[in-house]
PDB file of N, CA and C in Angstrom:
ATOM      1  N   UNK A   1      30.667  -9.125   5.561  1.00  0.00           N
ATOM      2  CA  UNK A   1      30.726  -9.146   4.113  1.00  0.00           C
ATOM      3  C   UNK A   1      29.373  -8.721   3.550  1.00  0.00           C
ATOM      4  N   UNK A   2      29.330  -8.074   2.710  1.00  0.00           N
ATOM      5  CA  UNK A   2      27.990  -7.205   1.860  1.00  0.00           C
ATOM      6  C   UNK A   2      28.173  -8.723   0.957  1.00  0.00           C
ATOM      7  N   UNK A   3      26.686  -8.765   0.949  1.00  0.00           N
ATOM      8  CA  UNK A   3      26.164  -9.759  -0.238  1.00  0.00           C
ATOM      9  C   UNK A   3      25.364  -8.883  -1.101  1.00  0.00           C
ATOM     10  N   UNK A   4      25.886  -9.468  -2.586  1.00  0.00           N
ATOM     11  CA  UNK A   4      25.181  -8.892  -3.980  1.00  0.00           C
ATOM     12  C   UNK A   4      24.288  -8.525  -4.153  1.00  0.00           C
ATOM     13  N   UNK A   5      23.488  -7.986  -4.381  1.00  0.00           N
ATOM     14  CA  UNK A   5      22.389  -7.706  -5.084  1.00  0.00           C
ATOM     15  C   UNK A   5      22.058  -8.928  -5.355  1.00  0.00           C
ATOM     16  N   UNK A   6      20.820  -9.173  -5.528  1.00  0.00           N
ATOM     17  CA  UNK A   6      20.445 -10.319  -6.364  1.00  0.00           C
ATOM     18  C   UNK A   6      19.012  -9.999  -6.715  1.00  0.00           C
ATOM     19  N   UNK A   7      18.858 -10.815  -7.942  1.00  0.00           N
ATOM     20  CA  UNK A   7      17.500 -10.089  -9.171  1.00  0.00           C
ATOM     21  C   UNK A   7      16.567  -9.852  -8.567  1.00  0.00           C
ATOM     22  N   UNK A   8      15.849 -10.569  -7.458  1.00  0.00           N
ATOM     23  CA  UNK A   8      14.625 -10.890  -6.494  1.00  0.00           C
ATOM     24  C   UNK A   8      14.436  -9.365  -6.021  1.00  0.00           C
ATOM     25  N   UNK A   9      15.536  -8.217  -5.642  1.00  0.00           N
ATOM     26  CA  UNK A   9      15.454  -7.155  -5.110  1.00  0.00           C
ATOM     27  C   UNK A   9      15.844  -5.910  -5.874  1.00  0.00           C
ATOM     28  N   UNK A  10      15.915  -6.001  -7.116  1.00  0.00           N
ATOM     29  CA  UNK A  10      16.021  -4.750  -7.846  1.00  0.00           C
ATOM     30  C   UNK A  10      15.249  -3.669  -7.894  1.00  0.00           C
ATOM     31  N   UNK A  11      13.783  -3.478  -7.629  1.00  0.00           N
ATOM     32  CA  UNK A  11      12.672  -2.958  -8.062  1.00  0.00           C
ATOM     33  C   UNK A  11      11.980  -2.976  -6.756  1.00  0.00           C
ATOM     34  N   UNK A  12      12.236  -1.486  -5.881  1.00  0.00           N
ATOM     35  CA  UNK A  12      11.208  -1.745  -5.092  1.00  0.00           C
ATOM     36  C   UNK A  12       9.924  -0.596  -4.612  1.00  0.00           C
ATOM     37  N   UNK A  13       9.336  -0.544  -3.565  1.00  0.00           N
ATOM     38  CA  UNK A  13       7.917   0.707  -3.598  1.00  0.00           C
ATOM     39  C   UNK A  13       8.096   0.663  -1.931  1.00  0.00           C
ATOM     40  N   UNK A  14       8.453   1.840  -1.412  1.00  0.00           N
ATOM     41  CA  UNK A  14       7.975   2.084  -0.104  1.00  0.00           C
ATOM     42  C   UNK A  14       6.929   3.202   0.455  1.00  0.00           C
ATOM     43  N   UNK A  15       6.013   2.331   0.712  1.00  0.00           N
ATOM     44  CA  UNK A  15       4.265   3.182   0.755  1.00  0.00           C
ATOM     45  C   UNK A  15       4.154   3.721   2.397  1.00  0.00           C
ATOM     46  N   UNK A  16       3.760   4.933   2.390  1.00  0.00           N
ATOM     47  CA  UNK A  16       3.267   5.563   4.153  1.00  0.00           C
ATOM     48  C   UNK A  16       1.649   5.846   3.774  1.00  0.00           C
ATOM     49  N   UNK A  17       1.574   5.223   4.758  1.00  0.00           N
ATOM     50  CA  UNK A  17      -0.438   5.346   5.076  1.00  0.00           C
ATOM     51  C   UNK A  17      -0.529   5.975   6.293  1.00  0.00           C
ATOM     52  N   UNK A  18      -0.780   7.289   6.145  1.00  0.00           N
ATOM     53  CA  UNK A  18      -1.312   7.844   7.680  1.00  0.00           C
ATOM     54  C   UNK A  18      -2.981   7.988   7.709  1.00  0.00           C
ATOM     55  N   UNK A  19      -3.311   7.718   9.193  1.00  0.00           N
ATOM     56  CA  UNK A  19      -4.773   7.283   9.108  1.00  0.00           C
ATOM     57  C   UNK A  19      -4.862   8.654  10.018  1.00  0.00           C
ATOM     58  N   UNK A  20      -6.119   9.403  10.530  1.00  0.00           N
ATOM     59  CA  UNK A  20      -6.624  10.431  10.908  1.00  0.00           C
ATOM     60  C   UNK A  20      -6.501   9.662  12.490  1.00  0.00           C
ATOM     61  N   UNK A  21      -6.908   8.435  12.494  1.00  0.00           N
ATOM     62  CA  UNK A  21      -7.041   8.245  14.218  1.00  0.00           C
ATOM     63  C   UNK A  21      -6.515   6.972  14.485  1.00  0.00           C
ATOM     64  N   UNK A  22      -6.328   7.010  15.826  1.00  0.00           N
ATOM     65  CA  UNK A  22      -5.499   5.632  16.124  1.00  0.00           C
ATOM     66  C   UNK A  22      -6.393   4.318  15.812  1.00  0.00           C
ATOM     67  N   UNK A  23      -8.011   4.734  16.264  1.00  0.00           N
ATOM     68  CA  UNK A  23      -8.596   3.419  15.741  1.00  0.00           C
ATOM     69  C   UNK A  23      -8.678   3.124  14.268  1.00  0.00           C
ATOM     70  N   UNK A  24      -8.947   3.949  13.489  1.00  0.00           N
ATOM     71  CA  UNK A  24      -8.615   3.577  12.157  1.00  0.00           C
ATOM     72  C   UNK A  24      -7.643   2.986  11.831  1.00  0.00           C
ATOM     73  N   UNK A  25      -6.264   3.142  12.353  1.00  0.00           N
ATOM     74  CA  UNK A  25      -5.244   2.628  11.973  1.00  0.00           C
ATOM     75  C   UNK A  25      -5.018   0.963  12.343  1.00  0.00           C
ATOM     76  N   UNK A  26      -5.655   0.845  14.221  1.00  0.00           N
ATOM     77  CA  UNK A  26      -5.650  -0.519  14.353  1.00  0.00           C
ATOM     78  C   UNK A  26      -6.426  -1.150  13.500  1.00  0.00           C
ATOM     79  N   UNK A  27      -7.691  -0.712  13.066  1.00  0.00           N
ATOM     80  CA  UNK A  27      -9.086  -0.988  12.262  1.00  0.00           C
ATOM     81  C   UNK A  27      -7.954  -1.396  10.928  1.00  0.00           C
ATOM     82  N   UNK A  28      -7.250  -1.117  10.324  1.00  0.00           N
ATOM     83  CA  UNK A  28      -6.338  -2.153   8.845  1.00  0.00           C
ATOM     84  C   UNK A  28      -5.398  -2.554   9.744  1.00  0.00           C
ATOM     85  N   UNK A  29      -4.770  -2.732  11.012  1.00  0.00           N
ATOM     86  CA  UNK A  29      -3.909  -3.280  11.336  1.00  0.00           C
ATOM     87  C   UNK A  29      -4.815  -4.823  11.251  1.00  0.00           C
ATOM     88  N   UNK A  30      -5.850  -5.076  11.749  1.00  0.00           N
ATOM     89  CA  UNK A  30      -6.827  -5.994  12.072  1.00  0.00           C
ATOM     90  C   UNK A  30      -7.414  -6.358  11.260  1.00  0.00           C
ATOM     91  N   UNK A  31      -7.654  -6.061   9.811  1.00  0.00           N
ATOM     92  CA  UNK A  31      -8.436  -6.520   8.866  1.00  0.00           C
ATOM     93  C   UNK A  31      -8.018  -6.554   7.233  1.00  0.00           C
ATOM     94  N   UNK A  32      -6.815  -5.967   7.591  1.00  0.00           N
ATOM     95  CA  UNK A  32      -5.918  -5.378   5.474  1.00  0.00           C
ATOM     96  C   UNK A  32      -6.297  -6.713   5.202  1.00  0.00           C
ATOM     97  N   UNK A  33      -5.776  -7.843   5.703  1.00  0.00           N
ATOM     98  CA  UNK A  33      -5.696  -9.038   5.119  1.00  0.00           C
ATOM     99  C   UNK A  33      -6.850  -9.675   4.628  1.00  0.00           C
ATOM    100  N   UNK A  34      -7.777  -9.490   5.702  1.00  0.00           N
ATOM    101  CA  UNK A  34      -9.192 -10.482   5.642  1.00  0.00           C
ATOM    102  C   UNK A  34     -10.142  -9.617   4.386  1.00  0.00           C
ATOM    103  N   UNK A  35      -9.795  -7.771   4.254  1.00  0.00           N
ATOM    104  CA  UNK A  35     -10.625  -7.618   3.369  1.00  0.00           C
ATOM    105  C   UNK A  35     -10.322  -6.684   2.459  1.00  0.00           C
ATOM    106  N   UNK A  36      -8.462  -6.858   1.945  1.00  0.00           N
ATOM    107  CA  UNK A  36      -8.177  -6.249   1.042  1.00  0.00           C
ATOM    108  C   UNK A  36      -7.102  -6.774   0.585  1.00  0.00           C
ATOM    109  N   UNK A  37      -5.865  -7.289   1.267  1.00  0.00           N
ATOM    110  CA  UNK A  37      -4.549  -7.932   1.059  1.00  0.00           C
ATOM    111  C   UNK A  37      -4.824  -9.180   1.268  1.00  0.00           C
ATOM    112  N   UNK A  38      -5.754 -10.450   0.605  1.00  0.00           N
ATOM    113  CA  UNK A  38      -6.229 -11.691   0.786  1.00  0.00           C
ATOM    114  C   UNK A  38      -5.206 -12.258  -0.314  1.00  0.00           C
ATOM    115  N   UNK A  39      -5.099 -13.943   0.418  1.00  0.00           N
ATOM    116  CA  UNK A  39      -4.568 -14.919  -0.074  1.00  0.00           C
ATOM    117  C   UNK A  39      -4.469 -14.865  -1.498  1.00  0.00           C
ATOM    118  N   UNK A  40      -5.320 -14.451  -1.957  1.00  0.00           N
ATOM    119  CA  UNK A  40      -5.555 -14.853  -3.427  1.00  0.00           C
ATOM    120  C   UNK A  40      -5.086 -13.565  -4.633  1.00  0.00           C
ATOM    121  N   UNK A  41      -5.362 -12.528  -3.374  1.00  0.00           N
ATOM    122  CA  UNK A  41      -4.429 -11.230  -4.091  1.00  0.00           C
ATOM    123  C   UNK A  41      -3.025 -11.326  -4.313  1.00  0.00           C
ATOM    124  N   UNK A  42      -2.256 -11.783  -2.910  1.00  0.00           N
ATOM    125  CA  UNK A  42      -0.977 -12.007  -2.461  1.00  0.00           C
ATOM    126  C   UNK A  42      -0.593 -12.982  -3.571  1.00  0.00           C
ATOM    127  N   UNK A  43      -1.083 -14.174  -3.809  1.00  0.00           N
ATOM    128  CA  UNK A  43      -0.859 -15.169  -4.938  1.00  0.00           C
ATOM    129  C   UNK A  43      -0.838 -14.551  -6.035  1.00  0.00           C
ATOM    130  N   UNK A  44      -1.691 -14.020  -6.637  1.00  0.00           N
ATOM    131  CA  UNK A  44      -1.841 -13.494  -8.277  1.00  0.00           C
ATOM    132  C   UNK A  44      -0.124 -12.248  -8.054  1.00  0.00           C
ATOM    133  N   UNK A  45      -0.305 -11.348  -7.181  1.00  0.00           N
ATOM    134  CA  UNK A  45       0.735 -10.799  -7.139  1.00  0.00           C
ATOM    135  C   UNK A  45       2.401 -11.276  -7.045  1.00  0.00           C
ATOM    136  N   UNK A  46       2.622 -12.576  -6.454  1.00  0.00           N
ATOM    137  CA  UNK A  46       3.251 -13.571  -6.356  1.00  0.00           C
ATOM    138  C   UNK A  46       3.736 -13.860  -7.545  1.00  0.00           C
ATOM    139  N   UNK A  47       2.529 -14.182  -8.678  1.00  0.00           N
ATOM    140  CA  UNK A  47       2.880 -14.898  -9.965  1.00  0.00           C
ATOM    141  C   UNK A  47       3.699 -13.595 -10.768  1.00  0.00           C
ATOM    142  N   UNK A  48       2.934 -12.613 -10.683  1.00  0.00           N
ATOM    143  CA  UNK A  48       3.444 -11.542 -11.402  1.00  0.00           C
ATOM    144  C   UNK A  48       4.126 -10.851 -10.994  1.00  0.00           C
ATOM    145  N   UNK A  49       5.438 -11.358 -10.467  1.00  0.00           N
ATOM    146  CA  UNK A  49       6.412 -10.620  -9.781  1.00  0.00           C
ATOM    147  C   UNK A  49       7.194 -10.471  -8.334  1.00  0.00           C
ATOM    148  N   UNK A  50       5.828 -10.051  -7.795  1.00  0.00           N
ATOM    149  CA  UNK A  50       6.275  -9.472  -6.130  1.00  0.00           C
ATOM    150  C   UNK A  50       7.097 -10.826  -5.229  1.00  0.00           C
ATOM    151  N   UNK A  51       8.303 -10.351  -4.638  1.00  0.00           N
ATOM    152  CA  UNK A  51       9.145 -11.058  -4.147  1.00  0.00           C
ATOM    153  C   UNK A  51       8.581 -10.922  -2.782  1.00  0.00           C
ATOM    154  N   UNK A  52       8.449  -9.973  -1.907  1.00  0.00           N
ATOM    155  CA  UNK A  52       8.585 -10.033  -1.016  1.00  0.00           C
ATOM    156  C   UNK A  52       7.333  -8.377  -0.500  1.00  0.00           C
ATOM    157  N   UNK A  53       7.216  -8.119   0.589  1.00  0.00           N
ATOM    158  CA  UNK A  53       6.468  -7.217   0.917  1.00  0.00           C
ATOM    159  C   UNK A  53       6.373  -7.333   2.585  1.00  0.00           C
ATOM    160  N   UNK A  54       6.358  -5.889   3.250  1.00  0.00           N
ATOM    161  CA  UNK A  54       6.551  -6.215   5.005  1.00  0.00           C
ATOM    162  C   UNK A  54       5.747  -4.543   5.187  1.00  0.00           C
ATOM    163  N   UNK A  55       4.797  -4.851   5.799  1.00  0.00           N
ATOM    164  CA  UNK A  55       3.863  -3.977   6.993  1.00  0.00           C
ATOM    165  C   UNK A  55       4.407  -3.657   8.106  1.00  0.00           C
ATOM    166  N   UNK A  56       4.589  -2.453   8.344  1.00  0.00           N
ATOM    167  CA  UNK A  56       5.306  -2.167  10.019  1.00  0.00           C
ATOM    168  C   UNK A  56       4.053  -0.824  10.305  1.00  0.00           C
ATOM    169  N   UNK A  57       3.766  -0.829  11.609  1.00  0.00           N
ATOM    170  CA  UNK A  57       3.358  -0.002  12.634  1.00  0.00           C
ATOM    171  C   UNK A  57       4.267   1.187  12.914  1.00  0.00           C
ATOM    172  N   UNK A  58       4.551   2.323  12.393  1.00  0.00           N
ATOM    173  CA  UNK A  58       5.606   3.084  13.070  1.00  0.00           C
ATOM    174  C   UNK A  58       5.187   3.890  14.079  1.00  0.00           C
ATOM    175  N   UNK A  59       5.978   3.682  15.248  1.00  0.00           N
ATOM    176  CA  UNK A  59       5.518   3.974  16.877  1.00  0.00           C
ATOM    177  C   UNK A  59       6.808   4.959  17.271  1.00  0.00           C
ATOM    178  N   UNK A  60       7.437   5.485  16.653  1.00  0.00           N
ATOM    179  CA  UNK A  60       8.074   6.645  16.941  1.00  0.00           C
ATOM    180  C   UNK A  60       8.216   8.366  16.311  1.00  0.00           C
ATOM    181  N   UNK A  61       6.865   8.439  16.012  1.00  0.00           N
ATOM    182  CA  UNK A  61       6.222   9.674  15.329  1.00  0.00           C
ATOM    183  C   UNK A  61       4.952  10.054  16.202  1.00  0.00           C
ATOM    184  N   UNK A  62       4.610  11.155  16.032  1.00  0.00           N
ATOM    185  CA  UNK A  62       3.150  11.655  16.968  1.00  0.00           C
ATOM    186  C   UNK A  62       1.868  11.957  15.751  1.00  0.00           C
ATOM    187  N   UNK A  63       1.941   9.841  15.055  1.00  0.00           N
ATOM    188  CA  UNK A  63       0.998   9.896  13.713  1.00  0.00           C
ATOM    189  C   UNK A  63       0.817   8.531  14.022  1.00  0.00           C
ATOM    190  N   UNK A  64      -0.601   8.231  13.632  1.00  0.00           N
ATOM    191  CA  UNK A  64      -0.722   7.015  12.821  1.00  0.00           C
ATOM    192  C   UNK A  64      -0.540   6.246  11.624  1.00  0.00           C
ATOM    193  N   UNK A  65       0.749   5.915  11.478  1.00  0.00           N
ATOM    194  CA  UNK A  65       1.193   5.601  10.436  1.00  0.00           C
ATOM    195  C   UNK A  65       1.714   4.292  10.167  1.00  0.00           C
ATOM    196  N   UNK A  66       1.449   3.571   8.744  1.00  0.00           N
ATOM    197  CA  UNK A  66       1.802   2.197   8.657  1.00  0.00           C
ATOM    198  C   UNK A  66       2.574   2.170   7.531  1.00  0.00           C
ATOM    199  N   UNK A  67       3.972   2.052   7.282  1.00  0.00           N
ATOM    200  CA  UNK A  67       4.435   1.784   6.445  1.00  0.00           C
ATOM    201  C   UNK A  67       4.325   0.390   5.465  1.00  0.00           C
ATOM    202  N   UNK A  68       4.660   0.123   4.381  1.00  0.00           N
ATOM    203  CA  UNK A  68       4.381  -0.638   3.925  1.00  0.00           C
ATOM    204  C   UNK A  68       5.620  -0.974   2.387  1.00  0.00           C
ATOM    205  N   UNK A  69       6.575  -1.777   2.337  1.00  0.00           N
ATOM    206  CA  UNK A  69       7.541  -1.914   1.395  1.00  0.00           C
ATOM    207  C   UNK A  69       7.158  -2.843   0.752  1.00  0.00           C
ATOM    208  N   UNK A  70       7.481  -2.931  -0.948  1.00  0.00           N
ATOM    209  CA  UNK A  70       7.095  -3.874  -1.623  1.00  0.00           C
ATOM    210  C   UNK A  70       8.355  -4.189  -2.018  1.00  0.00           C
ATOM    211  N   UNK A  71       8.828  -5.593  -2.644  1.00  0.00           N
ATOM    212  CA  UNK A  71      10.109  -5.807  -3.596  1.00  0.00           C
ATOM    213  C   UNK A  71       9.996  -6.723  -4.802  1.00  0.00           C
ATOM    214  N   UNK A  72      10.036  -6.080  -6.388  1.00  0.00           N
ATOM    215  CA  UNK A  72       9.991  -6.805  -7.140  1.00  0.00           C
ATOM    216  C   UNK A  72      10.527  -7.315  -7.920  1.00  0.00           C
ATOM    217  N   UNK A  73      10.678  -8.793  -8.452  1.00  0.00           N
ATOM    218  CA  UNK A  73      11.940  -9.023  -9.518  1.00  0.00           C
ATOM    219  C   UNK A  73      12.323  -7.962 -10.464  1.00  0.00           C
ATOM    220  N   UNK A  74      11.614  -6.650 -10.747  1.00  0.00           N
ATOM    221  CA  UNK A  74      11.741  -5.894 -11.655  1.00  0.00           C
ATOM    222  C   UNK A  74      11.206  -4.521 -11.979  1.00  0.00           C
ATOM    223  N   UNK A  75      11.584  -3.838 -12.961  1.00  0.00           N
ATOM    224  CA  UNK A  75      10.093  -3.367 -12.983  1.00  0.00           C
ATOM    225  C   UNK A  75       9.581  -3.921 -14.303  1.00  0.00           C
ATOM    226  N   UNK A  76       9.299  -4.264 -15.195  1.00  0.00           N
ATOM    227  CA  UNK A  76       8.067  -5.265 -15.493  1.00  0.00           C
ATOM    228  C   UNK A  76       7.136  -5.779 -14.497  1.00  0.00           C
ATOM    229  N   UNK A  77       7.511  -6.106 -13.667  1.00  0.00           N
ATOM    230  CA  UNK A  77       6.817  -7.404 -12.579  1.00  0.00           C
ATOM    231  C   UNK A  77       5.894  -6.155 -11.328  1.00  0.00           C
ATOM    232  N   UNK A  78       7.314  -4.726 -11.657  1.00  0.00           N
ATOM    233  CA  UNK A  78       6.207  -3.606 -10.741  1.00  0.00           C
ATOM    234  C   UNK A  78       5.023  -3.264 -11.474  1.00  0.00           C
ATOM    235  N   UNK A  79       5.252  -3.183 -12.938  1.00  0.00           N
ATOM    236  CA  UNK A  79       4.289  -2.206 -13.492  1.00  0.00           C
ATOM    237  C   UNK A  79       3.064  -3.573 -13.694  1.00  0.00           C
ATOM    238  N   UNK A  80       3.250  -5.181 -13.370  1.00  0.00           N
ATOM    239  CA  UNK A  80       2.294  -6.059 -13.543  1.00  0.00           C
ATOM    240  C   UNK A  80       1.393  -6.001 -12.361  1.00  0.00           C
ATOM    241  N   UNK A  81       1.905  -6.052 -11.660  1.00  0.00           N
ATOM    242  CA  UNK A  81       1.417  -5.538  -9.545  1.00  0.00           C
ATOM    243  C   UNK A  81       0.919  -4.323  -9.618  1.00  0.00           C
ATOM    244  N   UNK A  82       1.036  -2.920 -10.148  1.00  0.00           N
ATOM    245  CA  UNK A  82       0.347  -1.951 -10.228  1.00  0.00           C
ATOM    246  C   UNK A  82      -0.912  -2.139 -10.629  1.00  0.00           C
ATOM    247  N   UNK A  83      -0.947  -2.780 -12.228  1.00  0.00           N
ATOM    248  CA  UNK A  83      -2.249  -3.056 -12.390  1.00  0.00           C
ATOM    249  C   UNK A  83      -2.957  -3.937 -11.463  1.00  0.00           C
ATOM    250  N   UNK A  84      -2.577  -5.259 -10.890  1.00  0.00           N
ATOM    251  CA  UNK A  84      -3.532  -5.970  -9.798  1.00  0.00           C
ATOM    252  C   UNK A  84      -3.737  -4.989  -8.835  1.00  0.00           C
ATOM    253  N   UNK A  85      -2.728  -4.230  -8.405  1.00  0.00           N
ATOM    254  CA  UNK A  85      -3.259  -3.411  -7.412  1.00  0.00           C
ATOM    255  C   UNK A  85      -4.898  -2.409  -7.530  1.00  0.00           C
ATOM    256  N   UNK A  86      -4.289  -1.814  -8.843  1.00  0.00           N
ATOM    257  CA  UNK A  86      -5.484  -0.476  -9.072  1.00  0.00           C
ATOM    258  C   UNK A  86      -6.810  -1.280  -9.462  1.00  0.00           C
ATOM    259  N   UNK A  87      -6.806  -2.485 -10.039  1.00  0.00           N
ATOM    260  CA  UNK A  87      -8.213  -3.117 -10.036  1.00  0.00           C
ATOM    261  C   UNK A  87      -8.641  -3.834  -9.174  1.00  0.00           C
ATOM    262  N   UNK A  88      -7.952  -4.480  -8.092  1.00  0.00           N
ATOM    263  CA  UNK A  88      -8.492  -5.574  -7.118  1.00  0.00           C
ATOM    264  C   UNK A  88      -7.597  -4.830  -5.656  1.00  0.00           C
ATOM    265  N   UNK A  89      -6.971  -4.074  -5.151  1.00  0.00           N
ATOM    266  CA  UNK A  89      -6.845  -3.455  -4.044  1.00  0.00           C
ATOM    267  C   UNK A  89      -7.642  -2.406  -3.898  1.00  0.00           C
ATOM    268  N   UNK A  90      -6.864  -1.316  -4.904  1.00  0.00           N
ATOM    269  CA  UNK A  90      -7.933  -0.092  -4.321  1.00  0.00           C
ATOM    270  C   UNK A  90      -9.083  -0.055  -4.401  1.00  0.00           C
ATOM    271  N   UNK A  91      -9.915  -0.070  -5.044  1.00  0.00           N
ATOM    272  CA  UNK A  91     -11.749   0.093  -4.997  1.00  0.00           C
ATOM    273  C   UNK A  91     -11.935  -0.678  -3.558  1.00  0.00           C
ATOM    274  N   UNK A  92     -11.444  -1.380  -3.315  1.00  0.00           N
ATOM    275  CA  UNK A  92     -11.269  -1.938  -1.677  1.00  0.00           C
ATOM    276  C   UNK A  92     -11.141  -1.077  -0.520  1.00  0.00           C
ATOM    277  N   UNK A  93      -9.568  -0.898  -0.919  1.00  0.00           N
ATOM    278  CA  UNK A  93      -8.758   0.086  -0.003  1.00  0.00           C
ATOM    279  C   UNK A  93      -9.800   1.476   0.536  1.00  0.00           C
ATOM    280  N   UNK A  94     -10.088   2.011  -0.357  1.00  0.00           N
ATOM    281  CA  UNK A  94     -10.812   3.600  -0.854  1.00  0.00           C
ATOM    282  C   UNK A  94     -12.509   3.521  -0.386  1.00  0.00           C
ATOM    283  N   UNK A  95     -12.636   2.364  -0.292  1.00  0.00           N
ATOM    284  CA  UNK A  95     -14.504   2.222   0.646  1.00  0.00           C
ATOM    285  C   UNK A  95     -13.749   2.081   1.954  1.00  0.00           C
ATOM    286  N   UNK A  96     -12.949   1.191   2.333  1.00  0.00           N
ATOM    287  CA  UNK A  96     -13.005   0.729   4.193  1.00  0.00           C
ATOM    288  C   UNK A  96     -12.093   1.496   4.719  1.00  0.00           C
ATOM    289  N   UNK A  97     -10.736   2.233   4.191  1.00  0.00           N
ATOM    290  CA  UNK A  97     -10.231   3.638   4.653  1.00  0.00           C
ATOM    291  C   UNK A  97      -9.923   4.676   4.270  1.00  0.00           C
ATOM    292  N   UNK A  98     -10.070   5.883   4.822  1.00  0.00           N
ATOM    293  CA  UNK A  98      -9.507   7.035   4.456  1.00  0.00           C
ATOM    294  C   UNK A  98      -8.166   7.092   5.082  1.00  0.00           C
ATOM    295  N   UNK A  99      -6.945   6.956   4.664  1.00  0.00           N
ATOM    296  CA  UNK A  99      -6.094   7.459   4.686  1.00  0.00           C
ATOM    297  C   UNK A  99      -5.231   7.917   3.665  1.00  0.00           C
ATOM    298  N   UNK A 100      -4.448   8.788   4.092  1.00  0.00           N
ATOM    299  CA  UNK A 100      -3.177   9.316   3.244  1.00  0.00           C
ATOM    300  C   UNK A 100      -2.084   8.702   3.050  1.00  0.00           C
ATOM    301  N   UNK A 101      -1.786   8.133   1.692  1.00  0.00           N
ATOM    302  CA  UNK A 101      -0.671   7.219   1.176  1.00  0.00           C
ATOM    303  C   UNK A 101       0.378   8.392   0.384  1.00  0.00           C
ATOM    304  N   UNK A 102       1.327   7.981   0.646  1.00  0.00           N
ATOM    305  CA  UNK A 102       2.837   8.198  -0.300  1.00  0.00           C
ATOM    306  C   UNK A 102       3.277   6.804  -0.541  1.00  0.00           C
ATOM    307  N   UNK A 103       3.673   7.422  -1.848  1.00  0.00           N
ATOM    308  CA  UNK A 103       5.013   5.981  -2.443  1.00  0.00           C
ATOM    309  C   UNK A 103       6.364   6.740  -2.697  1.00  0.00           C
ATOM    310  N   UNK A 104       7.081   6.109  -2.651  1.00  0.00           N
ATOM    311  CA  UNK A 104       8.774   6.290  -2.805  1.00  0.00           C
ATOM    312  C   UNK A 104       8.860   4.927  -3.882  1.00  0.00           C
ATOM    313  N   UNK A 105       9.155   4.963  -5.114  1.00  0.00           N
ATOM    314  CA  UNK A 105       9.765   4.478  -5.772  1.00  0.00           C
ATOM    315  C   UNK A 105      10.828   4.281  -6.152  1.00  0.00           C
ATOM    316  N   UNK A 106      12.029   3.003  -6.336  1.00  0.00           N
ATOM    317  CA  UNK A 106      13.520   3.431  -6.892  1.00  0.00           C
ATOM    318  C   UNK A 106      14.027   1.802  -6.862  1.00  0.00           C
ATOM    319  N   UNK A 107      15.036   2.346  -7.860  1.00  0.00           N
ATOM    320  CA  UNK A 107      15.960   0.535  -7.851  1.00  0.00           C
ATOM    321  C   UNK A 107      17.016   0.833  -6.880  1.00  0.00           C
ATOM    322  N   UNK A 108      16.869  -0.855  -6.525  1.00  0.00           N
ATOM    323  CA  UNK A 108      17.902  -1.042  -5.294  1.00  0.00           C
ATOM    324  C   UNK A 108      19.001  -0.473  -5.815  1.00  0.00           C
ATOM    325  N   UNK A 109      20.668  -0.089  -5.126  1.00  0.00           N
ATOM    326  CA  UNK A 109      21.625   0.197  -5.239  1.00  0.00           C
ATOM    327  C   UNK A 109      22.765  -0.723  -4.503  1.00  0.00           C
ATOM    328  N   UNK A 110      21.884  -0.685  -3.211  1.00  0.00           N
ATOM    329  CA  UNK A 110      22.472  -1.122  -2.538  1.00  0.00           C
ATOM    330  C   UNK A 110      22.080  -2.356  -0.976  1.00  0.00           C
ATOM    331  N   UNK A 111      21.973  -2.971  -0.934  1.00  0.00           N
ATOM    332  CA  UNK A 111      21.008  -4.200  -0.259  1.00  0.00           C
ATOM    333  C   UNK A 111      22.068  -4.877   0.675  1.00  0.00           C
ATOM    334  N   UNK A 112      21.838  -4.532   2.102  1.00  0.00           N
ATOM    335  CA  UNK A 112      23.070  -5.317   2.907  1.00  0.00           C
ATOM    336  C   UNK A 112      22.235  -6.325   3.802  1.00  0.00           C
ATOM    337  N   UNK A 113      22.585  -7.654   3.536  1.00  0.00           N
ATOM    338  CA  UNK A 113      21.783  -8.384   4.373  1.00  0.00           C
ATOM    339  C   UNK A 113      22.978  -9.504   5.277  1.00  0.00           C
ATOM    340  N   UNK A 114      22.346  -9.616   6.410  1.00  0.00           N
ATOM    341  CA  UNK A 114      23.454 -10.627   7.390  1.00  0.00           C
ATOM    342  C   UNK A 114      23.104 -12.083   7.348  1.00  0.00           C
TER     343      UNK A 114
END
């Protein structure tokens, strides 16, 4: 049985970060948290929206690449997380790596969970 949609997942962002080398890439596998995606970011982002968010390693490409999905009650709650992002992530992000990001933006349609 497909379960509904529900509000928590309407609004979401799926980000690709390719890094130039494999150590760079372990180098934020090992540290996003401690010195850019911290407790206190995750919280403020929390309040303003963000439901949910998941980091994967993708190991079936000949790239270093880390995907990264966000999900928000909305978009209000995206365009509130954009701003925490562009003032308290990136100036972060943009000193400790060089890599190449894409976003895919779009509302859910369709959400099958077991």
């Amino acid at each position: 049985m497909v379960k509904p949609i529900t509000k928590e997942t309407l609004f979401m962002n799926c980000m690709e970060l390719d890094f130039a080398t494999k150590i760079e890439l372990e180098h934020w596998i090992a540290t996003f948290e401690e010195k850019v995606w911290t407790k206190d970011v995750m919280e403020e982002l929390s309040k303003a929206g963000l439901v949910r968010t998941t980091a994967a390693q993708v190991w079936n490409k000949d790239n270093h690449r880390i995907t990264r999905i966000f999900e928000y009650e909305n978009e209000k709650a995206y365009r509130a997380c954009q701003a925490i992002i562009e003032k308290k992530i990136m100036p972060k992000a943009k000193v400790s790596y060089n890599s190449k990001i894409r976003n895919n933006r779009g509302i859910i349609f369709y959400d099958y969970r077991s």
